[in-house]
Protein backbone atom coordinates (compact mmCIF):
# COMPACT_ATOMS: atom_id res chain seq x y z
CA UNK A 1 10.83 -23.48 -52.11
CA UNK A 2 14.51 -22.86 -52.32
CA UNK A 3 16.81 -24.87 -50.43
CA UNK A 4 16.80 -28.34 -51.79
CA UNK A 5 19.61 -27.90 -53.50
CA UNK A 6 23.47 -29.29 -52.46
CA UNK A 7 27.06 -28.79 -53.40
CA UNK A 8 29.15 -26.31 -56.14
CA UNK A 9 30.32 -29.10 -58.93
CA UNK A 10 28.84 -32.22 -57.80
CA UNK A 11 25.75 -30.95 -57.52
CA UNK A 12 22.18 -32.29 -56.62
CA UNK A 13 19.05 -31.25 -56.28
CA UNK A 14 16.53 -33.61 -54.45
CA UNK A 15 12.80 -33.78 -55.02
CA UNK A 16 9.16 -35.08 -54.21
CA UNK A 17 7.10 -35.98 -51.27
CA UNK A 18 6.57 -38.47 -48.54
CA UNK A 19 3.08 -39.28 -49.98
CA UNK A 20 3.58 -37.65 -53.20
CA UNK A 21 3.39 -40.30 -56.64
CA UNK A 22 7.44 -40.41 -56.22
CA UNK A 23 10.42 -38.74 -55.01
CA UNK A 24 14.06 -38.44 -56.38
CA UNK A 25 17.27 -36.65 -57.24
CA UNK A 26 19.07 -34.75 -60.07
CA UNK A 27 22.79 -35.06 -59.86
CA UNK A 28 25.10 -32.83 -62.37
CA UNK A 29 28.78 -32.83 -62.16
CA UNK A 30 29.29 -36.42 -62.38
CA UNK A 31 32.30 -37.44 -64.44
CA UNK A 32 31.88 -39.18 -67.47
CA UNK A 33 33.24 -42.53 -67.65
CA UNK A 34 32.00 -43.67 -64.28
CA UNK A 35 30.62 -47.28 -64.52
CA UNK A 36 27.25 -46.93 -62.91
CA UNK A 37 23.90 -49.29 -62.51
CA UNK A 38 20.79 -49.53 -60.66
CA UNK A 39 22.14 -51.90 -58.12
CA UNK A 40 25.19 -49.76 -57.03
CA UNK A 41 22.37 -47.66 -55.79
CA UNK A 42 20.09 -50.02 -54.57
CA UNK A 43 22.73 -51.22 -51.79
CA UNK A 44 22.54 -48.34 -50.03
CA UNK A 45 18.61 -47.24 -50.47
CA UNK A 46 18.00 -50.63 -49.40
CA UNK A 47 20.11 -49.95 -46.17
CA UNK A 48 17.24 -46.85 -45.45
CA UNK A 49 14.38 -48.19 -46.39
CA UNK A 50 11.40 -49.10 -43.93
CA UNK A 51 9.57 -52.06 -42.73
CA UNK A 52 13.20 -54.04 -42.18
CA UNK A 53 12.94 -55.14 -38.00
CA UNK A 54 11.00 -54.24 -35.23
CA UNK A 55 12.18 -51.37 -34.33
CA UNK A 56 11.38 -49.64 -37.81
CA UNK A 57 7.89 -47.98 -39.18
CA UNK A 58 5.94 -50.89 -40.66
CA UNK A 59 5.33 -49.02 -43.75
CA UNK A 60 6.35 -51.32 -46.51
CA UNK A 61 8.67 -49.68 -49.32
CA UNK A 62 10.44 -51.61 -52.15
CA UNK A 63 12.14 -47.73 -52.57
CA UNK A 64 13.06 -49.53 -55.91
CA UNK A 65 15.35 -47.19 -57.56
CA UNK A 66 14.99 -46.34 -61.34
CA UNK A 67 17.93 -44.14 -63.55
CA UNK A 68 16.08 -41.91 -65.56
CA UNK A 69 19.08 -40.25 -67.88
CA UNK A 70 22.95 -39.77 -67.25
CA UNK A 71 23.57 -43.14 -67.99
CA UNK A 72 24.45 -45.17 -71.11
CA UNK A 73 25.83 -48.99 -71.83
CA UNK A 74 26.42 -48.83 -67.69
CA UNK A 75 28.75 -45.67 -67.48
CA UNK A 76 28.10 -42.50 -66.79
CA UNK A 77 27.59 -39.48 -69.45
CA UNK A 78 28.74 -36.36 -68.07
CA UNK A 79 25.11 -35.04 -68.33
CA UNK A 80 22.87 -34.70 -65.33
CA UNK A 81 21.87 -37.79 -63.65
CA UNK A 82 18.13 -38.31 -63.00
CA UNK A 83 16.98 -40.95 -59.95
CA UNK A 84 13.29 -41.95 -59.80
CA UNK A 85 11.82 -43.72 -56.80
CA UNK A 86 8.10 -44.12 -56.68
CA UNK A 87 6.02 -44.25 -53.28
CA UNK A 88 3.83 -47.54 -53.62
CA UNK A 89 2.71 -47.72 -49.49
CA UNK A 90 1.00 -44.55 -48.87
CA UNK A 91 -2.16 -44.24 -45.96
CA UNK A 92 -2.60 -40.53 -46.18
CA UNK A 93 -6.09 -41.20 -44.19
CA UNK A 94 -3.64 -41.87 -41.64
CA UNK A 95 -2.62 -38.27 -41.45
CA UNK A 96 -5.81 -36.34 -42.15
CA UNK A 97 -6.60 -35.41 -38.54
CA UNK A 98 -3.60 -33.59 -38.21
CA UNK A 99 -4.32 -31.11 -40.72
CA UNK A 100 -6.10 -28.97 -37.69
CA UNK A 101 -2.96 -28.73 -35.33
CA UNK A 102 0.53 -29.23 -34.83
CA UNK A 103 2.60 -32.42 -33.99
CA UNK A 104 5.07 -31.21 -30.62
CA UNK A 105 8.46 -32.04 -32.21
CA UNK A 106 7.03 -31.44 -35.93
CA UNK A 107 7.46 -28.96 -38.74
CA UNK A 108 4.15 -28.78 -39.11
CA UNK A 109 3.84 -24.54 -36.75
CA UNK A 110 7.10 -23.63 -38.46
CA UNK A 111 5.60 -24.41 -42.33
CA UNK A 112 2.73 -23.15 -41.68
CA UNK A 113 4.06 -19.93 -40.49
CA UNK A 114 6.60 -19.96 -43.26
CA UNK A 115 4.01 -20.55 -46.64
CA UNK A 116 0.92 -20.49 -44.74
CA UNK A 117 0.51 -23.54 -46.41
CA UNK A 118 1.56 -27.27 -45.92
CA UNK A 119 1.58 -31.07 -47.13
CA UNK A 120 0.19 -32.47 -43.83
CA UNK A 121 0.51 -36.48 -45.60
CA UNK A 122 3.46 -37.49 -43.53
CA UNK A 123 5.25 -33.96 -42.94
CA UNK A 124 5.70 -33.65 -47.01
CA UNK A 125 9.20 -32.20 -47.28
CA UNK A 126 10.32 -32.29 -43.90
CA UNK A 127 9.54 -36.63 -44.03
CA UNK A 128 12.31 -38.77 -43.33
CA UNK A 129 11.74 -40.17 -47.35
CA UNK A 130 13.20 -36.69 -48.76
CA UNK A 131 16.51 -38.76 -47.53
CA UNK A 132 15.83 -40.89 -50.46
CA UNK A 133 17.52 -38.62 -53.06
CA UNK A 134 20.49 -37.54 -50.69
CA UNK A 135 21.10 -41.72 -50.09
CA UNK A 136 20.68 -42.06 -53.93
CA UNK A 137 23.65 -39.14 -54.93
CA UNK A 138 25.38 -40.31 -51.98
CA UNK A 139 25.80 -43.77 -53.06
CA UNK A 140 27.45 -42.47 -56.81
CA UNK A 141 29.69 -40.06 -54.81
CA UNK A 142 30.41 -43.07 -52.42
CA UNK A 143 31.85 -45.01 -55.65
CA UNK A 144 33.71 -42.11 -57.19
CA UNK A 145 35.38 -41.29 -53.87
CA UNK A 146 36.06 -45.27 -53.39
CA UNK A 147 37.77 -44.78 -57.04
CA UNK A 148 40.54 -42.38 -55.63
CA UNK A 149 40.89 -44.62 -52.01
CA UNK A 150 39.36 -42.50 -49.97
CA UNK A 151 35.97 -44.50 -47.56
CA UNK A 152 33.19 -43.16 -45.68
CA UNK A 153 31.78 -45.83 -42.83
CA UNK A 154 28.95 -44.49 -40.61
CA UNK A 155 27.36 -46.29 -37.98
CA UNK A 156 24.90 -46.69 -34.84
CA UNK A 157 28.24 -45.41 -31.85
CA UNK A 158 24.83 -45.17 -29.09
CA UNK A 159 20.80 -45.19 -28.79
CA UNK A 160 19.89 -43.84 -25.51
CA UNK A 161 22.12 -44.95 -22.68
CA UNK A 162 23.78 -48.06 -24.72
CA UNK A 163 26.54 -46.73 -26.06
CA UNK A 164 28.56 -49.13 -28.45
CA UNK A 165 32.21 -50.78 -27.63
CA UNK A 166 34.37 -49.97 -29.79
CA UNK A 167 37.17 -52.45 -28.70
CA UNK A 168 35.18 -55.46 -30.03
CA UNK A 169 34.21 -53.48 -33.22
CA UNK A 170 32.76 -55.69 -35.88
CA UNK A 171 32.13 -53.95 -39.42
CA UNK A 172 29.53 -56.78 -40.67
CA UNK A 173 27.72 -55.96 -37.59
CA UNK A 174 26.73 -52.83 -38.96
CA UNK A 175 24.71 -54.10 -41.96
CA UNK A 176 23.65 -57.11 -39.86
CA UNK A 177 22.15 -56.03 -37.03
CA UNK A 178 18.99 -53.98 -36.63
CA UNK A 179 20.25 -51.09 -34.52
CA UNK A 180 23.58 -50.68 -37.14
CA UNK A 181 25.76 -50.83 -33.92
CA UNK A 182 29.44 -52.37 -34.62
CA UNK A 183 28.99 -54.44 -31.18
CA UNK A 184 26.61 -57.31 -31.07
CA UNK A 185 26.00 -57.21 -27.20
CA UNK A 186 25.44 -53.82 -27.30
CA UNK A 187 22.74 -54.29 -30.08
CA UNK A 188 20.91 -56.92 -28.03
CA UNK A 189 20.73 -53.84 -25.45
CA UNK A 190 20.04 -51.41 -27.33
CA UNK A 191 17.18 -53.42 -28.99
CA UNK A 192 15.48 -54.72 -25.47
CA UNK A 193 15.38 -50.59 -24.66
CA UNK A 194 13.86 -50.10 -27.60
CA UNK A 195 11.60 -52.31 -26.96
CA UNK A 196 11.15 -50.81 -23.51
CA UNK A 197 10.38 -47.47 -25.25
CA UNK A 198 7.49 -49.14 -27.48
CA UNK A 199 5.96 -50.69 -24.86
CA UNK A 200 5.64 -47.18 -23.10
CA UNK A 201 4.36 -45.53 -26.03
CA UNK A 202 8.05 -43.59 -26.20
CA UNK A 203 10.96 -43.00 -28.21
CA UNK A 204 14.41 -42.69 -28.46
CA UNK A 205 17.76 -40.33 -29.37
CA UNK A 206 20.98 -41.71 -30.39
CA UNK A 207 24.37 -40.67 -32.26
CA UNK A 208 25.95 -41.85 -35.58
CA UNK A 209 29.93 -41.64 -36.00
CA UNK A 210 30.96 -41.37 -39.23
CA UNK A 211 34.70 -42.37 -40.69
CA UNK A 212 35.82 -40.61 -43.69
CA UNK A 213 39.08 -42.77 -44.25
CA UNK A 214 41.85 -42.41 -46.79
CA UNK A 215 41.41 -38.49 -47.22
CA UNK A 216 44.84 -36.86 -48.13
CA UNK A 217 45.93 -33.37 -46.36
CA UNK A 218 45.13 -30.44 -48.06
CA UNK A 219 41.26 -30.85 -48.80
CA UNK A 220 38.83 -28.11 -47.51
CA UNK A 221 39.52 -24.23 -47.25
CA UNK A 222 40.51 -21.97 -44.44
CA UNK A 223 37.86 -19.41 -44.13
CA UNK A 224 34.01 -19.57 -45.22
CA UNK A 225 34.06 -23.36 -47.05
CA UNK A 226 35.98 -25.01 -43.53
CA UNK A 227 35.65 -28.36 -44.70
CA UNK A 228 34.17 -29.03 -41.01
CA UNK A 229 32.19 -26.38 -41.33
CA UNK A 230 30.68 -27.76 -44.80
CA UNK A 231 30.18 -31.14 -43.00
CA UNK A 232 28.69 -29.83 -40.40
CA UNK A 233 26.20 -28.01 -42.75
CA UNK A 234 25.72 -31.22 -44.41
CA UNK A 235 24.97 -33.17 -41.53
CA UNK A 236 22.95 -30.33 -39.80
CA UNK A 237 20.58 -30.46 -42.74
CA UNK A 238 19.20 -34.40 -42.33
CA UNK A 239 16.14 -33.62 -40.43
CA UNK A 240 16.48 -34.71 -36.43
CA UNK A 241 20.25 -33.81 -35.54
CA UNK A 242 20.48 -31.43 -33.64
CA UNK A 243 24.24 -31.15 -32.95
CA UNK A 244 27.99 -32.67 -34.82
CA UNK A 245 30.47 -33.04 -33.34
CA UNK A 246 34.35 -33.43 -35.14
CA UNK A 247 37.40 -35.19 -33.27
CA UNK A 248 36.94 -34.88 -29.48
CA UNK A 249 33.96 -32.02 -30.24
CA UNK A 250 32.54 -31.11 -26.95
CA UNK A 251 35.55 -32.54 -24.84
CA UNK A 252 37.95 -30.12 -26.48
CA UNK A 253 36.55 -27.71 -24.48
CA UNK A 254 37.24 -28.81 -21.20
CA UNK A 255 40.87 -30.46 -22.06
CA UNK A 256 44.06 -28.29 -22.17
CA UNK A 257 46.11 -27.14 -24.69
CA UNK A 258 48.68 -30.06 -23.73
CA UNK A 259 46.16 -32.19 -24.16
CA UNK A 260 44.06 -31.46 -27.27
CA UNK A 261 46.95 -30.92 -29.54
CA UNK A 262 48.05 -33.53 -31.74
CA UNK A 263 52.04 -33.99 -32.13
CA UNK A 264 53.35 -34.50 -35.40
CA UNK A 265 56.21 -37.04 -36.44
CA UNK A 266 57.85 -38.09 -39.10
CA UNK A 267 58.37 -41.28 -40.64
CA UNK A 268 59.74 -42.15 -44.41
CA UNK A 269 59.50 -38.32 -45.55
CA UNK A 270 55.84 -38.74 -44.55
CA UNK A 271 54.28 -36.59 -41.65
CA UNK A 272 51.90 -38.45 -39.38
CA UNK A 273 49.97 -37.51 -35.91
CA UNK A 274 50.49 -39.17 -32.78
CA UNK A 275 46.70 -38.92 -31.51
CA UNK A 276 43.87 -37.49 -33.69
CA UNK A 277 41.49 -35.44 -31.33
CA UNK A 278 41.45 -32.59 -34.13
CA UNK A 279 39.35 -35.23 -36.23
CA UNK A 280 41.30 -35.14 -39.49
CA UNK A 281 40.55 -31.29 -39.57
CA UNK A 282 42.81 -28.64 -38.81
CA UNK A 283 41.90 -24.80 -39.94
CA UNK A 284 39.14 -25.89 -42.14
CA UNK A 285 41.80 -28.67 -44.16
CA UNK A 286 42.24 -31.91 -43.77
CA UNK A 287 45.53 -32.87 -42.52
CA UNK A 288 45.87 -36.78 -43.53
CA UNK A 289 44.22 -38.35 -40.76
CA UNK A 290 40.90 -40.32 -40.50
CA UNK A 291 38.05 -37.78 -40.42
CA UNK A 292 35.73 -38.64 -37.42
CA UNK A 293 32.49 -36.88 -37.17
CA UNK A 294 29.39 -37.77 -34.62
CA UNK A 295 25.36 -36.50 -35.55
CA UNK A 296 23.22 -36.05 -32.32
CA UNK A 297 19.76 -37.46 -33.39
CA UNK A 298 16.85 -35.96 -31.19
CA UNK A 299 14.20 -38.66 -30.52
CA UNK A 300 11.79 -39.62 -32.70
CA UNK A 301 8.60 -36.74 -32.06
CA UNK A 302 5.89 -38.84 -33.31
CA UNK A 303 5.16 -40.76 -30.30
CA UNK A 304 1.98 -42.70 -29.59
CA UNK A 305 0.98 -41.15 -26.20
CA UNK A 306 -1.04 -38.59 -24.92
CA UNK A 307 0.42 -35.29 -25.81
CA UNK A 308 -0.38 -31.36 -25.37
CA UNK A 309 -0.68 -28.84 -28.37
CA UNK A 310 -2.60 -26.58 -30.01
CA UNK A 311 -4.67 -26.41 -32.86
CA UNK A 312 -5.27 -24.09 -35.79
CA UNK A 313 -8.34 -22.40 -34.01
CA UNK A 314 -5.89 -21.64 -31.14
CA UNK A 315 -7.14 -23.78 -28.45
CA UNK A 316 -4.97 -25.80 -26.05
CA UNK A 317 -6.08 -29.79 -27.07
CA UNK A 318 -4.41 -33.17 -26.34
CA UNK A 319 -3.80 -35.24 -28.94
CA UNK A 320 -2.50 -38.87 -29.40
CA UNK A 321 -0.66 -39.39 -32.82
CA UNK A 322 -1.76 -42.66 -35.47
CA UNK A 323 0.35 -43.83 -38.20
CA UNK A 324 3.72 -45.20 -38.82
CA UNK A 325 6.34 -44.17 -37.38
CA UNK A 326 9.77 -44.95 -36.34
CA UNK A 327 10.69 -45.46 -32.50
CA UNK A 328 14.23 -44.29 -33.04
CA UNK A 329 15.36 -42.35 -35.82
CA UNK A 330 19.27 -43.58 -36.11
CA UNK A 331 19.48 -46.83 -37.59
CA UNK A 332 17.66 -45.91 -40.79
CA UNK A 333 20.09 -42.29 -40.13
CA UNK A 334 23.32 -44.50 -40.35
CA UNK A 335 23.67 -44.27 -44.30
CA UNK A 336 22.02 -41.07 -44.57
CA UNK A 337 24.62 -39.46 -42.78
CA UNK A 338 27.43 -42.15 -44.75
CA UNK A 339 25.63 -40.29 -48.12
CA UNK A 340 26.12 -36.44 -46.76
CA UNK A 341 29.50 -37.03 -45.86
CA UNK A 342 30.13 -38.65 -48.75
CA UNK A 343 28.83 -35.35 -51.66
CA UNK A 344 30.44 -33.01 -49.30
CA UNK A 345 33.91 -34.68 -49.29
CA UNK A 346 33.84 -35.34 -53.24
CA UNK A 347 32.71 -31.89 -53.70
CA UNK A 348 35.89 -30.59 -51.88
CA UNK A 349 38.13 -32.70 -53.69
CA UNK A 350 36.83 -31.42 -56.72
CA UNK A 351 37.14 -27.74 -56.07
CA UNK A 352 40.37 -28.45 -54.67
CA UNK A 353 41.77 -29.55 -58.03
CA UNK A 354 41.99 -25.90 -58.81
CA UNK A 355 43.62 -24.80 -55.67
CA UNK A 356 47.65 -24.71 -56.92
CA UNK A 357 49.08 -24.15 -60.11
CA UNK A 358 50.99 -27.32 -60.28
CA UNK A 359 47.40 -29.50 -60.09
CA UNK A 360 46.36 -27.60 -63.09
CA UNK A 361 49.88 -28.33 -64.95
CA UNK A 362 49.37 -32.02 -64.15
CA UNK A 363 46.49 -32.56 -65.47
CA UNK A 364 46.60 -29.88 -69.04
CA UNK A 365 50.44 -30.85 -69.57
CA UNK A 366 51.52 -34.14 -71.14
């Protein structure tokens, strides 16, 4: 299978199963000298991991985090990082019917069309666990990026019709609260529709916005590598969005030129925007300004009522899913999309070390 793969010098390569014996990451291109441990990880895998409120799958997983090789008297090597995390909840019974048709809203037609062959044992690749590896990387890029000033903060903006206000944003919120919403009130909300959703045997969409703070000008490239365009990608690939939006996204396209631009000023020989509906981005670079992104998650498919499909022997059946399962994808999303934001913006600032002449001088000439 190719594809599981991500990035050009920080580089990883993510690996295993949802009800495989473990699943994991490689990472190469991490500097040496980076002071790295378990826990750094841990913070953010345990921000992912299941069986946390009510609104998550009850599958219990320590996703305990173990660092395999890159890593020596707590700082990084220079050689490739390896991230083990071993699956210790698995009730494959609970999938074995649905090896004879295909979940609506699952991979389960498209892999089967693809390798005439699939992991039925909780969608295999396409599970919501493969996000282990990405969350893994994505915490070590977090801390290198953290190293230069530069911070990525994702989090719950709406889930359904509760949308999140931002005028009484609260940051602890975010790790406190079950829904990752910045705005208590709108959490209790969000959680009684939740709740709502359950009781109807339902689930439900939402968006995470993502803020890449502290992000000089100049990162990203003008043509095929856009730097939106390579966030996009990023974000694209964490199974469930199914759009991204950057700055005012969809609005753009009903404002006016007047409107959408951002005017520049001056101020201490540095130049600043008034307003920032380009989202940090302008012609694939970023131009100093908070990056804002948003990820449109699609609602969770595995729902418990009665559905229509078909099944391997090509005959129209009903079906009623078992297992667990999450009624909304985007709280457990919220550092996923933190960790894919964070490889692809430390990947650009790498490559862009090799962009001018003078960054090469700077570093080779004492």
């Amino acid at each position: 299978m190719a594809g599981s793969t991500y990035g050009t010098i920080f580089k990883i390569t993510t690996w295993g199963e949802s009800h495989g014996k473990a699943l994991g990451v490689v990472i190469d291109g991490c500097p040496a000298g980076l002071p790295l441990c378990e826990e750094d990880i841990q913070l953010y895998l345990n921000r992912r991991k299941p069986g946390q409120s009510t609104i998550t799958t009850p599958r219990k997983e320590d996703d305990r985090v173990e660092i395999l090789s890159g890593v020596f008297d707590g700082r990084t090597t220079g050689t490739p990082i390896s991230l083990f995390v071993p699956n210790t909840s698995q009730k494959s019974s609970d999938y074995s019917e649905i090896a004879s048709y295909y979940r609506p809203g699952h991979a389960d037609y498209t892999f089967d069309e693809k390798y005439g062959f699939r992991d039925y044992r909780g969608g295999g690749r396409s599970s919501g666990r493969e996000t282990i590896g990405r969350v893994a990387a994505g915490a070590i890029a977090a801390k290198i990026l953290k190293e230069i000033g530069i911070n990525v903060m994702a989090y719950t903006r709406s889930i359904g019709p509760i949308s999140a206000d931002l005028t009484k944003f609260n940051r602890d919120a975010i790790l406190n609260t079950a829904t990752c919403m910045p705005d208590r009130l709108a959490d209790e909300k969000a959680t009684a529709y939740l709740s709502e959703c359950m009781k109807q045997k339902d689930s439900s969409g939402g968006v995470v916005e993502c803020i890449i703070s502290g992000i000089p000008a100049g990162i990203g490239d003008p043509v095929f590598e856009k730097l939106d365009a390579n966030l996009s990608k990023a974000i694209m690939s964490i199974g469930a969005v199914k759009a991204v939006e950057i700055g005012d996204g969809i609005m753009a396209s009903s404002a006016k030129g007047s409107e959408n631009n951002d005017p520049f000023f001056i101020n201490e020989n540095n130049i600043y925007k008034k307003t920032n509906h380009s989202g940090g981005i302008l012609g694939g670079i970023s131009d100093g300004s908070n990056i804002i992104l948003r990820a449109h998650f699609k609602p969770t498919p595995s729902i418990f009522s009665k559905q229509h499909t078909v099944n391997k022997n090509g005959e129209n059946i009903e079906v009623e899913i078992k297992g667990r399962h999450d009624p909304i994808i985007v709280p457990r999303a919220v550092v996923v999309v933190e960790a894919m934001a964070a490889l692809t913006i430390l990947d650009a600032c790498m490559l862009n070390m090799s962009s001018r002449v003078d960054y090469f001088k700077d570093f080779y000439i004492q």
